[in-house]
C-alpha atoms as a PDB file:
ATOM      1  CA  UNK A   1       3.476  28.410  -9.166  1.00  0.00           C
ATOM      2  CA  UNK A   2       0.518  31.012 -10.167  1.00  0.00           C
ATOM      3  CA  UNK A   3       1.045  34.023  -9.192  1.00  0.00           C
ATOM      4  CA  UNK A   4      -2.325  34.050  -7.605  1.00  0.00           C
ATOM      5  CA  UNK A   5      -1.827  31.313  -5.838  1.00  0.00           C
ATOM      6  CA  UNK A   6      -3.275  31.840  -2.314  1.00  0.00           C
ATOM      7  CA  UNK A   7      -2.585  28.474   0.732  1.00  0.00           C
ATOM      8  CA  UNK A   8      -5.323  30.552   3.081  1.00  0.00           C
ATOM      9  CA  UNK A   9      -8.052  30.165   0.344  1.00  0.00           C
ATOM     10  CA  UNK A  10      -7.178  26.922   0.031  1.00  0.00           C
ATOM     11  CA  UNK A  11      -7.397  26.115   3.614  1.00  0.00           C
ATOM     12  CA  UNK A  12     -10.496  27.779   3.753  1.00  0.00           C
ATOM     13  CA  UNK A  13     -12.422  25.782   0.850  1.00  0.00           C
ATOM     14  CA  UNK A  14     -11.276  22.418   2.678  1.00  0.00           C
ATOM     15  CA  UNK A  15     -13.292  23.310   5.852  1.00  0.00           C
ATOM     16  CA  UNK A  16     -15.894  25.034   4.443  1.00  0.00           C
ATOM     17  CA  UNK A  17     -16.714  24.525   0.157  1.00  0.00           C
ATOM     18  CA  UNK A  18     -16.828  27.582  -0.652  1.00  0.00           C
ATOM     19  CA  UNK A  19     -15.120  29.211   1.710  1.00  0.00           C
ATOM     20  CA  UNK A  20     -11.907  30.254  -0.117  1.00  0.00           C
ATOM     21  CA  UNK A  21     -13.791  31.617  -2.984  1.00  0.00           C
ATOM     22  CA  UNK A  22     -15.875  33.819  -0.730  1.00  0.00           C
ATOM     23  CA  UNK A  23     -12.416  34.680   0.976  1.00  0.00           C
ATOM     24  CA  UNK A  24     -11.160  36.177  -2.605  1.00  0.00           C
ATOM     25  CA  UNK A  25     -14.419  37.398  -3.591  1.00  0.00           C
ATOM     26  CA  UNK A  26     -15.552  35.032  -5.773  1.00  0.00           C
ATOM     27  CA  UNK A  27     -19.108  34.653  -4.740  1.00  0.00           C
ATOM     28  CA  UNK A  28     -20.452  32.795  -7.567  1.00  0.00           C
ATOM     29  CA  UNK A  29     -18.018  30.119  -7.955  1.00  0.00           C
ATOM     30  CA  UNK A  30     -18.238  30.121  -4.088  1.00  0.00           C
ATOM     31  CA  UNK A  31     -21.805  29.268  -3.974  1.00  0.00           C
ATOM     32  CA  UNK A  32     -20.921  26.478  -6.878  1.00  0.00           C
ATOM     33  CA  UNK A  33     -18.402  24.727  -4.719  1.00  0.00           C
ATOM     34  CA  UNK A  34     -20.843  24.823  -1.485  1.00  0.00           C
ATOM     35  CA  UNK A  35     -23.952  23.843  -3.355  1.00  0.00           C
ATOM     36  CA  UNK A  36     -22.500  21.067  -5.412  1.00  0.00           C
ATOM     37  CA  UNK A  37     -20.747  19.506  -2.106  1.00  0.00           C
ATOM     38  CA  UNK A  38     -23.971  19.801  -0.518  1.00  0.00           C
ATOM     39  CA  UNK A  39     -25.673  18.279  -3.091  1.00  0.00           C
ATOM     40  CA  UNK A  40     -22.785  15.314  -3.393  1.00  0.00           C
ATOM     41  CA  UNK A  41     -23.172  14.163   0.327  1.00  0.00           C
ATOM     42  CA  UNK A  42     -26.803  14.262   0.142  1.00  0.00           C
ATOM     43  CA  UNK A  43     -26.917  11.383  -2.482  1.00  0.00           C
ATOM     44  CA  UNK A  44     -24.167   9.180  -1.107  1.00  0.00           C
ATOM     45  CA  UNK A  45     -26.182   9.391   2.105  1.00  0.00           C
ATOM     46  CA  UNK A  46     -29.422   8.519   0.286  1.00  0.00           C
ATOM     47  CA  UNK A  47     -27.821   6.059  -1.140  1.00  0.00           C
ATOM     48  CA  UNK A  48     -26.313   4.732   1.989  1.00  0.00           C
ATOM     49  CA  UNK A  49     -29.684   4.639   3.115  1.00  0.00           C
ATOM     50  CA  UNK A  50     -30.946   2.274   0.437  1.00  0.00           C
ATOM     51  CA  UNK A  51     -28.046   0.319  -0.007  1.00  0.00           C
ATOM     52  CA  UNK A  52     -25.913   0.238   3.058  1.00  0.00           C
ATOM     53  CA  UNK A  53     -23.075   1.657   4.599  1.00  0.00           C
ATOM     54  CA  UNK A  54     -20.869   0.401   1.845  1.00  0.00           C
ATOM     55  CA  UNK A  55     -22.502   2.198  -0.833  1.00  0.00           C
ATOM     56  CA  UNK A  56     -22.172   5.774   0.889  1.00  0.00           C
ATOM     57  CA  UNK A  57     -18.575   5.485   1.969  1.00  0.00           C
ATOM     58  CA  UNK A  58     -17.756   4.453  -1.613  1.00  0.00           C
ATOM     59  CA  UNK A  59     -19.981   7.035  -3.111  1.00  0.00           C
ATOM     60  CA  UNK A  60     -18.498   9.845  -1.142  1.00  0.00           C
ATOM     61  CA  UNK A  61     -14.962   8.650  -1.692  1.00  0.00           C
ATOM     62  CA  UNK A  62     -15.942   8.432  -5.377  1.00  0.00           C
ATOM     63  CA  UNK A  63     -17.463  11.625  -5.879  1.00  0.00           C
ATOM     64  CA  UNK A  64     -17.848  13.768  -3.010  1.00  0.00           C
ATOM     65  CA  UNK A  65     -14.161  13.856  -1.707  1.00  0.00           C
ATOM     66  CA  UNK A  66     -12.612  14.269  -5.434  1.00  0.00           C
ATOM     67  CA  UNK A  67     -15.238  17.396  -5.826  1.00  0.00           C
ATOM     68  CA  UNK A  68     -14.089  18.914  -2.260  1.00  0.00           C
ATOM     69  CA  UNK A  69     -10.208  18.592  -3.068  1.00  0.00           C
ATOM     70  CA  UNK A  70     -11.006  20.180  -6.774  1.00  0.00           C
ATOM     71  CA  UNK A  71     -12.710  22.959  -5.435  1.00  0.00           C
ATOM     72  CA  UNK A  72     -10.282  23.495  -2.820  1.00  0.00           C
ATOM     73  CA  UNK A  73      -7.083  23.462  -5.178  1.00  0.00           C
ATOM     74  CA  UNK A  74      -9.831  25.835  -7.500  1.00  0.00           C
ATOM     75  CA  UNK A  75      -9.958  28.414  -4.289  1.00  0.00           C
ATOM     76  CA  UNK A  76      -6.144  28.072  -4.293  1.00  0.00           C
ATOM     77  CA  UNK A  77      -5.277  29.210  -7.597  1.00  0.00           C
ATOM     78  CA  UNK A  78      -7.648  32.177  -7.845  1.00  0.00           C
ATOM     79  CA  UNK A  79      -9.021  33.568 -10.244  1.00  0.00           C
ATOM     80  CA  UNK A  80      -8.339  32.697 -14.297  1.00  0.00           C
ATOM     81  CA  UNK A  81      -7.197  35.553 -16.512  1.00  0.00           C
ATOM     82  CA  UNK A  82      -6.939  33.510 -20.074  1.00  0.00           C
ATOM     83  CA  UNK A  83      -9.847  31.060 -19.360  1.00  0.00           C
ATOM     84  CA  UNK A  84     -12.916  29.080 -17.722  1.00  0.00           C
ATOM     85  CA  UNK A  85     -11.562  29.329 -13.953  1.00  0.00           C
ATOM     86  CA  UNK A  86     -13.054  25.392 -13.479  1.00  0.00           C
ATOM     87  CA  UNK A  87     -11.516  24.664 -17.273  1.00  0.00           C
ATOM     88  CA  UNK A  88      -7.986  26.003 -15.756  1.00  0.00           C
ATOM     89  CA  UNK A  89      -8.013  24.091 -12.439  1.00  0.00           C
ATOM     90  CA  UNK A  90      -8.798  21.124 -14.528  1.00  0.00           C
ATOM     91  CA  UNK A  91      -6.343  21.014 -16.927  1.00  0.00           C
ATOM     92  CA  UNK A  92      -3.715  21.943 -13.703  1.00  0.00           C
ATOM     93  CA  UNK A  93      -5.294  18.814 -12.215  1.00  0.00           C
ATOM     94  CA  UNK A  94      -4.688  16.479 -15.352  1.00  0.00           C
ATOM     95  CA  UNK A  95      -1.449  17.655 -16.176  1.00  0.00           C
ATOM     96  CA  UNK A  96       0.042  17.351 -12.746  1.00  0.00           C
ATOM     97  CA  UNK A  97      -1.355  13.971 -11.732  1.00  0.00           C
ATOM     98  CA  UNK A  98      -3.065  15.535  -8.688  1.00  0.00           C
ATOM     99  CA  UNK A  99      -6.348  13.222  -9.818  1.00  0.00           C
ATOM    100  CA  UNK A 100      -3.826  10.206  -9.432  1.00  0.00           C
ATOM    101  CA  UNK A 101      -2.200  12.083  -5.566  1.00  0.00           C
ATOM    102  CA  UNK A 102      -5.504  12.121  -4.157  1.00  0.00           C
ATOM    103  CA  UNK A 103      -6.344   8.207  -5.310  1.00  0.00           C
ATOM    104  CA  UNK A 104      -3.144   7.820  -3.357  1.00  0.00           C
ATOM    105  CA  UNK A 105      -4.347   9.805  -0.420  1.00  0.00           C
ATOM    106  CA  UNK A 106      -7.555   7.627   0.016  1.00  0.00           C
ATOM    107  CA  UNK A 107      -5.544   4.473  -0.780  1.00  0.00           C
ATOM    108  CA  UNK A 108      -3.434   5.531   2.345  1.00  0.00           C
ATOM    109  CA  UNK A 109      -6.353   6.313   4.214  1.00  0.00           C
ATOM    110  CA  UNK A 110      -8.098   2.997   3.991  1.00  0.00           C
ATOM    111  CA  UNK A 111      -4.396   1.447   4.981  1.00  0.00           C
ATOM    112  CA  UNK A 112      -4.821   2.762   8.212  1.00  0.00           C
ATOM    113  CA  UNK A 113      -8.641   2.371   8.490  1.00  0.00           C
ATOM    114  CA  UNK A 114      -7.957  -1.587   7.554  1.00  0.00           C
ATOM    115  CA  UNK A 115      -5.047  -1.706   9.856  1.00  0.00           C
ATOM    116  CA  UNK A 116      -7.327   0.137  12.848  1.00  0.00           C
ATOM    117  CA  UNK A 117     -10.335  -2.540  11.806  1.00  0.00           C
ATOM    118  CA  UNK A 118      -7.918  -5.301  12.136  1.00  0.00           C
ATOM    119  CA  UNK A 119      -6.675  -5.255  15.203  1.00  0.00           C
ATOM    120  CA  UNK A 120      -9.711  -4.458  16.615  1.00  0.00           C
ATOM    121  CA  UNK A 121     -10.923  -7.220  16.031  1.00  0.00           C
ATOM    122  CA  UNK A 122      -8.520  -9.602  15.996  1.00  0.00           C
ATOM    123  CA  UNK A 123     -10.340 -12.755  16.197  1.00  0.00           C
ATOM    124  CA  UNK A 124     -12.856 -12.090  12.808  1.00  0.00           C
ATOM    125  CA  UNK A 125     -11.181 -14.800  10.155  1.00  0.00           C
ATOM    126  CA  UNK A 126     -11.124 -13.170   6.894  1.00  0.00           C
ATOM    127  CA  UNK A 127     -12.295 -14.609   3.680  1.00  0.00           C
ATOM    128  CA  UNK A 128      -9.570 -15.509   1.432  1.00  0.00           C
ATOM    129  CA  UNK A 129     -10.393 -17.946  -1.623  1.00  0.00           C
ATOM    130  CA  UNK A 130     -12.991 -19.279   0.090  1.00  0.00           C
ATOM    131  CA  UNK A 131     -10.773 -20.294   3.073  1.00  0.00           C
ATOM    132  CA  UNK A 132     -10.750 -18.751   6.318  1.00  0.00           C
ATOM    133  CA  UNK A 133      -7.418 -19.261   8.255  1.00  0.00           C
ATOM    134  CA  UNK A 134      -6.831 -17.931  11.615  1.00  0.00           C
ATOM    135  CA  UNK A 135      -3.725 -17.826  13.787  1.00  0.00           C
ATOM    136  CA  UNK A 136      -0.679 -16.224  12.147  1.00  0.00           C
ATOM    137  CA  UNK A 137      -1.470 -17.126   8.099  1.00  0.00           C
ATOM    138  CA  UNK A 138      -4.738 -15.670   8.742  1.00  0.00           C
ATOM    139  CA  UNK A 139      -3.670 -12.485  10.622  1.00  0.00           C
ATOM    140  CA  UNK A 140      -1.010 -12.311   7.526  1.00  0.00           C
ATOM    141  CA  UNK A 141      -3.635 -12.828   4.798  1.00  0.00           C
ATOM    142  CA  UNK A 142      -5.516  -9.667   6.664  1.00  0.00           C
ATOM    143  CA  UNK A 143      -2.118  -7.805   6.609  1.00  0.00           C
ATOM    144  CA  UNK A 144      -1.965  -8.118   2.632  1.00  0.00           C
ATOM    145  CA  UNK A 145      -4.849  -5.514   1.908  1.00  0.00           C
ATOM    146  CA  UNK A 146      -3.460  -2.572   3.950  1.00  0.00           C
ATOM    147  CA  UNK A 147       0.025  -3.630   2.922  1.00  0.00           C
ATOM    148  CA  UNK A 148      -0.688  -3.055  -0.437  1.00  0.00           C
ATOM    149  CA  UNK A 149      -2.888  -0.042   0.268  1.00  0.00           C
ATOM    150  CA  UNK A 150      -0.168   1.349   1.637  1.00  0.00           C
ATOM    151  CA  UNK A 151       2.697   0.772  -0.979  1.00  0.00           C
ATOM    152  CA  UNK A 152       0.319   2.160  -3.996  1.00  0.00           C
ATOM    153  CA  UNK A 153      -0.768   4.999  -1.910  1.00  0.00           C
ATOM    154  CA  UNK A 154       2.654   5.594  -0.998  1.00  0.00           C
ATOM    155  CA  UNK A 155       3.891   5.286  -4.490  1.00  0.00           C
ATOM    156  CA  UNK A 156       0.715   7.412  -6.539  1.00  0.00           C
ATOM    157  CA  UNK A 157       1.413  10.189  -3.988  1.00  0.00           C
ATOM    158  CA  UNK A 158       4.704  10.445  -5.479  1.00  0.00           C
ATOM    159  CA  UNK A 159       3.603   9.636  -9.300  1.00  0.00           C
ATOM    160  CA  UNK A 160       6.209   6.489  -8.994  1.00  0.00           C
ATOM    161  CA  UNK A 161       6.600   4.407 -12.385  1.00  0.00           C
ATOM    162  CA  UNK A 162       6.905   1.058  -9.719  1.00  0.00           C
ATOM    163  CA  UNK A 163       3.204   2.228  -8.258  1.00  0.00           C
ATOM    164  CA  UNK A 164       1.368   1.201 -11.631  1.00  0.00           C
ATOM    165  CA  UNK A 165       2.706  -2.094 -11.773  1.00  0.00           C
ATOM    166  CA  UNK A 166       2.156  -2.607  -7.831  1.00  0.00           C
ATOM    167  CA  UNK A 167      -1.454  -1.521  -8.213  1.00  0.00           C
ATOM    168  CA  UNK A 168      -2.301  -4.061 -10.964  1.00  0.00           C
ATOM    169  CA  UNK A 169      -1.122  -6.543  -8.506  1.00  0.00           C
ATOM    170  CA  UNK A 170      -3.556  -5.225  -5.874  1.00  0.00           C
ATOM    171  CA  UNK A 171      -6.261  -5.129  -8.487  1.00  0.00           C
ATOM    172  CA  UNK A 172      -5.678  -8.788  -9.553  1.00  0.00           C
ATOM    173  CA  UNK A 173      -5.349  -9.797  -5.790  1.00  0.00           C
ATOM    174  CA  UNK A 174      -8.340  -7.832  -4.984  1.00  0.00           C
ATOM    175  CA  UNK A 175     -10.790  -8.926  -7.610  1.00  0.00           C
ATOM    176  CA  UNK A 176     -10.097 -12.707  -7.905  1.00  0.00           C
ATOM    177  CA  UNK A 177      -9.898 -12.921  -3.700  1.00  0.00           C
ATOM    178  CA  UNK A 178     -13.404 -11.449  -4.683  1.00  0.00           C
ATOM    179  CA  UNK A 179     -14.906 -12.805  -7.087  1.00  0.00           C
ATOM    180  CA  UNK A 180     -13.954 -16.110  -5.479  1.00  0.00           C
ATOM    181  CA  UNK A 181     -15.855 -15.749  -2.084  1.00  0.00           C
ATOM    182  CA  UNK A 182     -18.480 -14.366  -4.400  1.00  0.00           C
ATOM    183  CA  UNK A 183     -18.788 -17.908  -5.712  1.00  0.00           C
ATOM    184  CA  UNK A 184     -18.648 -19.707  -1.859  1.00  0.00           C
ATOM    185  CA  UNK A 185     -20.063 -17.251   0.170  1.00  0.00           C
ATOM    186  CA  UNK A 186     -22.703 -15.364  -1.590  1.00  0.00           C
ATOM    187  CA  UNK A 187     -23.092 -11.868  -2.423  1.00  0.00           C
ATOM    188  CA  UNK A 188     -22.931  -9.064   0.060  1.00  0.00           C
ATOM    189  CA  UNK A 189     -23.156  -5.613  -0.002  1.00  0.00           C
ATOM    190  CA  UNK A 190     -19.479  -5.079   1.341  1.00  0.00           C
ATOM    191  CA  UNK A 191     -18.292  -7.779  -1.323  1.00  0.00           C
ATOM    192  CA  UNK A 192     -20.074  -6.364  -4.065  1.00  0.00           C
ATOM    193  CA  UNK A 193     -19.250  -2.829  -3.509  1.00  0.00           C
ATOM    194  CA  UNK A 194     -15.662  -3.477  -3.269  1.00  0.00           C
ATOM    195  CA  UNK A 195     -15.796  -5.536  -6.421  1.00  0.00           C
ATOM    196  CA  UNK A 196     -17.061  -1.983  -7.868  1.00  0.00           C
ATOM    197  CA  UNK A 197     -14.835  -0.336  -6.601  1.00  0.00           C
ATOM    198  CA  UNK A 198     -11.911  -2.380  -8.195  1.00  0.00           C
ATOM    199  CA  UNK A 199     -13.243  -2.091 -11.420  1.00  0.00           C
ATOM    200  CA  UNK A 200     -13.965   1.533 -11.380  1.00  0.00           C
ATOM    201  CA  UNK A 201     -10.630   2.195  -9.771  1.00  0.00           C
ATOM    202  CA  UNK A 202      -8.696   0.216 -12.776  1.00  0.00           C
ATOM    203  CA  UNK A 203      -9.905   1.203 -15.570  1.00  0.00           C
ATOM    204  CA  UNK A 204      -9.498   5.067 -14.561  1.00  0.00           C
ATOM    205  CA  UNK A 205      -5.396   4.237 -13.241  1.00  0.00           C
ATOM    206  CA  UNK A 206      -5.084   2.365 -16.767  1.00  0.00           C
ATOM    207  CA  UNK A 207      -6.902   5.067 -18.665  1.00  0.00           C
ATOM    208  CA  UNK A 208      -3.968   8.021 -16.654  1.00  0.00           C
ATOM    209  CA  UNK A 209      -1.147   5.180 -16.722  1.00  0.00           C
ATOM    210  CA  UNK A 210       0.823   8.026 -18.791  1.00  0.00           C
ATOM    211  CA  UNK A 211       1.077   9.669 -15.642  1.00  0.00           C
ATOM    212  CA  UNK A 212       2.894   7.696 -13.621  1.00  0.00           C
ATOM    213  CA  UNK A 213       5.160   6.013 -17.048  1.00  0.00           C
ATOM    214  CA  UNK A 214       6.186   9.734 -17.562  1.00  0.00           C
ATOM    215  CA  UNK A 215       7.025  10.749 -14.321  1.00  0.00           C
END
């Protein structure tokens, strides 16, 4: 661990961007971290505005909540004594997996959001391949997305070689279910987003699948 390593700055930067760097007087990359966080949430909310709800969650998860983590783990480490302080924290980032941890984290996040949505609302039948069951095979086919949210959260948190493999099942599951009701039931802004989001999401875990076969 650095040397310079500091949790309070870290703490800091994940209430308030910035924060941390202020904290060990670092006032430029300080007002870096708060302006580009700033600037982040503004366009996922102008984009929620145009396209939905969908679109700014997704955005912000995307973007937004990668940036604030970076920073933070930037305030964290402190200052750079061989090179580019952002450069540094990068390669720290890439080298460690932490890009691939925090995919995890919001992968276990949405478990628990899905889980909280579905029983909630326990009577809303749930597209699957253009089929909507209800009683117990449809509450299970709403179980399957947070149960697999869960495992490959669980399993990219701790840079398991089993979590790549169990995440290209979730992406296959995920986009055909899709595409599928795409073809009966139309497009819709939740649909397509999620579609997106699939896509986006595998190509970056194949493009870091090192990661998780070396660990």
């Amino acid at each position: 661990m650095d040397d310079h390593a500091d949790y309070r700055a870290a703490l800091l930067s994940a209430i308030l961007p910035g924060g941390g760097h202020v904290f060990r007087q670092r006032i430029g990359a300080g007002l870096v971290s708060f302006s580009v966080t700033v600037l982040l949430i503004g366009i996922s909310l102008a984009l929620g505005r145009v396209s939905g709800r969908a679109a700014e969650v997704f955005f912000f998860m995307l973007l937004a909540l990668p940036w604030w983590a970076f920073q933070s783990y930037d305030a964290f480490l402190g200052p750079s004594l061989h090179s580019s302080n952002w450069l540094r924290t990068w390669r720290q980032v890439w080298a460690r997996g932490h890009d691939i941890r925090l995919l995890g984290l919001l992968l276990v996040i949405s478990a628990v959001n899905d889980t909280w949505i579905i029983l909630k609302n326990l009577d809303y039948l749930l597209p699957f391949y253009c089929t909507k069951l209800d009683g117990l095979p449809g509450f299970l086919t709403k179980a399957i997305s947070p149960a697999l949210h869960l495992g490959v959260g669980v399993g990219f948190m701790k840079l398991a070689r089993w979590s790549l493999f169990l995440y290209l099942i979730y992406a296959a599951y995920g986009f055909t279910n899709g595409l599928v009701n795409l073809t009966c039931f139309g497009p819709g802004r939740i649909r397509n987003t999620l579609l997106v989001a699939i896509v986006v999401s595998t190509v970056y875990v194949v493009w870091r699948r090192r990661i998780l076969l070396e660990k």
